[in-house]
C-alpha atoms as a PDB file:
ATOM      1  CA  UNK A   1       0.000   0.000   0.000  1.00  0.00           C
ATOM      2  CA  UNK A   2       1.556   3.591  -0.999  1.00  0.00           C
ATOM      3  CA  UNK A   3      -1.009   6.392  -0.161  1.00  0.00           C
ATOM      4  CA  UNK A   4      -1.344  10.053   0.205  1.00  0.00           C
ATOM      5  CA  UNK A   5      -3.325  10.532   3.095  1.00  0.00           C
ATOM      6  CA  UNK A   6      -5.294  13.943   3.874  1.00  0.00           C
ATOM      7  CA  UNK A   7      -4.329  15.156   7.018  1.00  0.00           C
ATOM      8  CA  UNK A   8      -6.985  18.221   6.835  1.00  0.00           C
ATOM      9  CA  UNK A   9     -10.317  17.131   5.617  1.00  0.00           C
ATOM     10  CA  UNK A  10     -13.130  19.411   5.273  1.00  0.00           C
ATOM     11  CA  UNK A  11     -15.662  17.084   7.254  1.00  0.00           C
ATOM     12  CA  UNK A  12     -13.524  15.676  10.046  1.00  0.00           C
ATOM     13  CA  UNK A  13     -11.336  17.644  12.399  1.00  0.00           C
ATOM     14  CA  UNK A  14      -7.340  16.307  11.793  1.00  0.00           C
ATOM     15  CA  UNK A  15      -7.614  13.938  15.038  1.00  0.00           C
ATOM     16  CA  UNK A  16     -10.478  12.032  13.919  1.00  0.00           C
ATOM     17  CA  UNK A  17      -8.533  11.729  10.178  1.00  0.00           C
ATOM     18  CA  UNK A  18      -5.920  10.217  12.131  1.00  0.00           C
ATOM     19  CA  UNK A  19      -7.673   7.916  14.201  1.00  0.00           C
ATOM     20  CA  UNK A  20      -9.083   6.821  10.239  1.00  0.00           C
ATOM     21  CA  UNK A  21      -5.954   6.406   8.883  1.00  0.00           C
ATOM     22  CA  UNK A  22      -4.592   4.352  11.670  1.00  0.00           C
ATOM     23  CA  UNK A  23      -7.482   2.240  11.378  1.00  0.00           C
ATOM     24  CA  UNK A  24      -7.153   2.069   7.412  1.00  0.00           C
ATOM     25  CA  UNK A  25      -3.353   0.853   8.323  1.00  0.00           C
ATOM     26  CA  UNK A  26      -4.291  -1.708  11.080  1.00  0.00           C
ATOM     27  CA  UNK A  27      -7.147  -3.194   8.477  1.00  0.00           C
ATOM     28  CA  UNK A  28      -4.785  -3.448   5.654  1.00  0.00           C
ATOM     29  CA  UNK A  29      -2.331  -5.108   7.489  1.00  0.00           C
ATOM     30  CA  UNK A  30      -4.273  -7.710   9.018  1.00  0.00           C
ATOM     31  CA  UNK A  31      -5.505  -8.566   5.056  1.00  0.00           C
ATOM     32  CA  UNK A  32      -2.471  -9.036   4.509  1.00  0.00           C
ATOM     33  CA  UNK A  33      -1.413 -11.618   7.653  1.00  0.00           C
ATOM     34  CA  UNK A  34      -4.467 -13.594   6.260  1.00  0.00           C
ATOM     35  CA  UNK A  35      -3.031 -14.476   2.960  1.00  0.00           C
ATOM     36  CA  UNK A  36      -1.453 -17.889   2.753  1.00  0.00           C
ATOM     37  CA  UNK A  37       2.482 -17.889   3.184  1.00  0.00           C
ATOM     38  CA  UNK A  38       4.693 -20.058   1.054  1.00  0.00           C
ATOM     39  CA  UNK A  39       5.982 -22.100   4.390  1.00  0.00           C
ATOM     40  CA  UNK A  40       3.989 -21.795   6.886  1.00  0.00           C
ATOM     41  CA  UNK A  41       6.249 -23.486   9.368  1.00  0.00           C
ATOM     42  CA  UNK A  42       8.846 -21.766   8.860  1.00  0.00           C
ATOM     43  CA  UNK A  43       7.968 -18.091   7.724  1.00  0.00           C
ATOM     44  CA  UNK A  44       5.925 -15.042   8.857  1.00  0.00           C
ATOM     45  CA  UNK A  45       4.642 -11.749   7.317  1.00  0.00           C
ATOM     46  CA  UNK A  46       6.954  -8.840   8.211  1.00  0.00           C
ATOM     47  CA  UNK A  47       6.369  -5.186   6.936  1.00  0.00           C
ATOM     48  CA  UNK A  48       8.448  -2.877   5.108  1.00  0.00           C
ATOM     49  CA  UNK A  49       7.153   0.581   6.184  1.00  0.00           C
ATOM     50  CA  UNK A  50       8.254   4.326   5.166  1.00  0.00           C
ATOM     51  CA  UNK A  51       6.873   7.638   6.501  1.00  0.00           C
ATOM     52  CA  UNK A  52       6.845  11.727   5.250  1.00  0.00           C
ATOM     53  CA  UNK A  53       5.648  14.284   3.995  1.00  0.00           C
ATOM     54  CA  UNK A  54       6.005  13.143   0.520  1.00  0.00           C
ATOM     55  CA  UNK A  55       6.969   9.870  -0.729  1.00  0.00           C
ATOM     56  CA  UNK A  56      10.601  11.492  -1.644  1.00  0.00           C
ATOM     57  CA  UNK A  57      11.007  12.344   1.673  1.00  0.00           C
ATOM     58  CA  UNK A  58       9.906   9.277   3.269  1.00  0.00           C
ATOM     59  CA  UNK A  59      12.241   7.623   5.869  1.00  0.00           C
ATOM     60  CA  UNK A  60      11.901   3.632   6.542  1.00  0.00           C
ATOM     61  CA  UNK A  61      10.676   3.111   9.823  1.00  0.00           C
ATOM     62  CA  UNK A  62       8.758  -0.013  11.452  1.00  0.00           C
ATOM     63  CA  UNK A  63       4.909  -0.429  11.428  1.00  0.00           C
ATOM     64  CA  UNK A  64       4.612   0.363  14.977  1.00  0.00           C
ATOM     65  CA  UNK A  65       6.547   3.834  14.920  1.00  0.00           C
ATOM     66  CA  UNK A  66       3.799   4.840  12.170  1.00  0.00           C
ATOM     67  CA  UNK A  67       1.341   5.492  15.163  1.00  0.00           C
ATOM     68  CA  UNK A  68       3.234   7.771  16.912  1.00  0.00           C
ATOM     69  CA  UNK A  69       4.658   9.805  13.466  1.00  0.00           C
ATOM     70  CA  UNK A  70       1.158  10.109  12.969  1.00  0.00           C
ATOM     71  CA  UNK A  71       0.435  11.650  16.078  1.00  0.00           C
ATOM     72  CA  UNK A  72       3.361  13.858  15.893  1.00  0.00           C
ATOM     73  CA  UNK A  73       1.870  15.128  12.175  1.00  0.00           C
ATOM     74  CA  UNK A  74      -1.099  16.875  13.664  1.00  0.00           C
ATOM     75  CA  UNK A  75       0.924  18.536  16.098  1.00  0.00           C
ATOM     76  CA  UNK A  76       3.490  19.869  13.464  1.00  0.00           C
ATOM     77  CA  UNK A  77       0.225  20.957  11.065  1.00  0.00           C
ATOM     78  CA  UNK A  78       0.580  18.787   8.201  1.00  0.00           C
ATOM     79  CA  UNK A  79      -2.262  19.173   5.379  1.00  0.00           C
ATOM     80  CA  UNK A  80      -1.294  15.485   4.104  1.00  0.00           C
ATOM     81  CA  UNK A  81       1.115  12.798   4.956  1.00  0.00           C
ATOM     82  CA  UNK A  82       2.610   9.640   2.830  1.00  0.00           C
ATOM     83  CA  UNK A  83       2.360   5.862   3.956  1.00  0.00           C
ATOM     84  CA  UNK A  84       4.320   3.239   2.699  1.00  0.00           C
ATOM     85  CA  UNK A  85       3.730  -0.372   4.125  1.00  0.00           C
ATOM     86  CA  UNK A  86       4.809  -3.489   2.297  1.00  0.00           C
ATOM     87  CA  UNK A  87       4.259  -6.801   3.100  1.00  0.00           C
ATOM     88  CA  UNK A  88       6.855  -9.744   2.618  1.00  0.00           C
ATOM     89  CA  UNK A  89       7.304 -13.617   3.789  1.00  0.00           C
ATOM     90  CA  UNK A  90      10.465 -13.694   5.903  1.00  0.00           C
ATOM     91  CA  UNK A  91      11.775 -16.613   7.370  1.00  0.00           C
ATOM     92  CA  UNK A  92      11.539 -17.360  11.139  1.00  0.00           C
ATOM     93  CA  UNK A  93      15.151 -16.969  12.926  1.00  0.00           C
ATOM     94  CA  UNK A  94      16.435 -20.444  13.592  1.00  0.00           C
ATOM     95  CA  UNK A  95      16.061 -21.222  17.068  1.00  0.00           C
ATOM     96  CA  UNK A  96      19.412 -22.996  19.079  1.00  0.00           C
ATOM     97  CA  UNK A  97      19.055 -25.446  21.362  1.00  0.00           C
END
């Protein structure tokens, strides 16, 4: 998922957008855990995530810092904000005995 998300909307105030968009983000990536892996036993769904203001100045982060950037954007005033959040099959780390 790459998206442009409006920060400022006309017909909700900027927290309320933010609560949505942190929803949108928690729906999408639990579509995603759903979908069958290659291995199950030994792989799980990890995220690739960037953050900014535009997707040229988006810095790689991990899925949960996204909540608090997010809250951080209304604080700064952004009008918009882009989401990056990519989902691959990574292999579990071998476990020693």
């Amino acid at each position: 998922m790459q998206k442009v998300f409006q920060i400022e909307q006309e017909r909700l105030k900027p927290d309320r957008a933010v609560d949505a968009i942190k929803h949108e983000l928690r729906k999408y990536v639990k579509r995603e855990k759903k979908k069958e892996l290659p291995n199950k036993a030994t792989m799980y769904w990890d995220f690739d995530c960037k953050f900014g203001k535009t997707a040229e100045l988006a810095n790689a982060c991990t899925f949960e810092e996204i909540s608090a950037q997010l809250n951080s954007v209304v604080k700064e005033g952004w009008k918009a904000c882009y989401i990056e959040v990519m989902a691959k099959a990574v292999n579990k780390p071998v476990k020693e005995s």
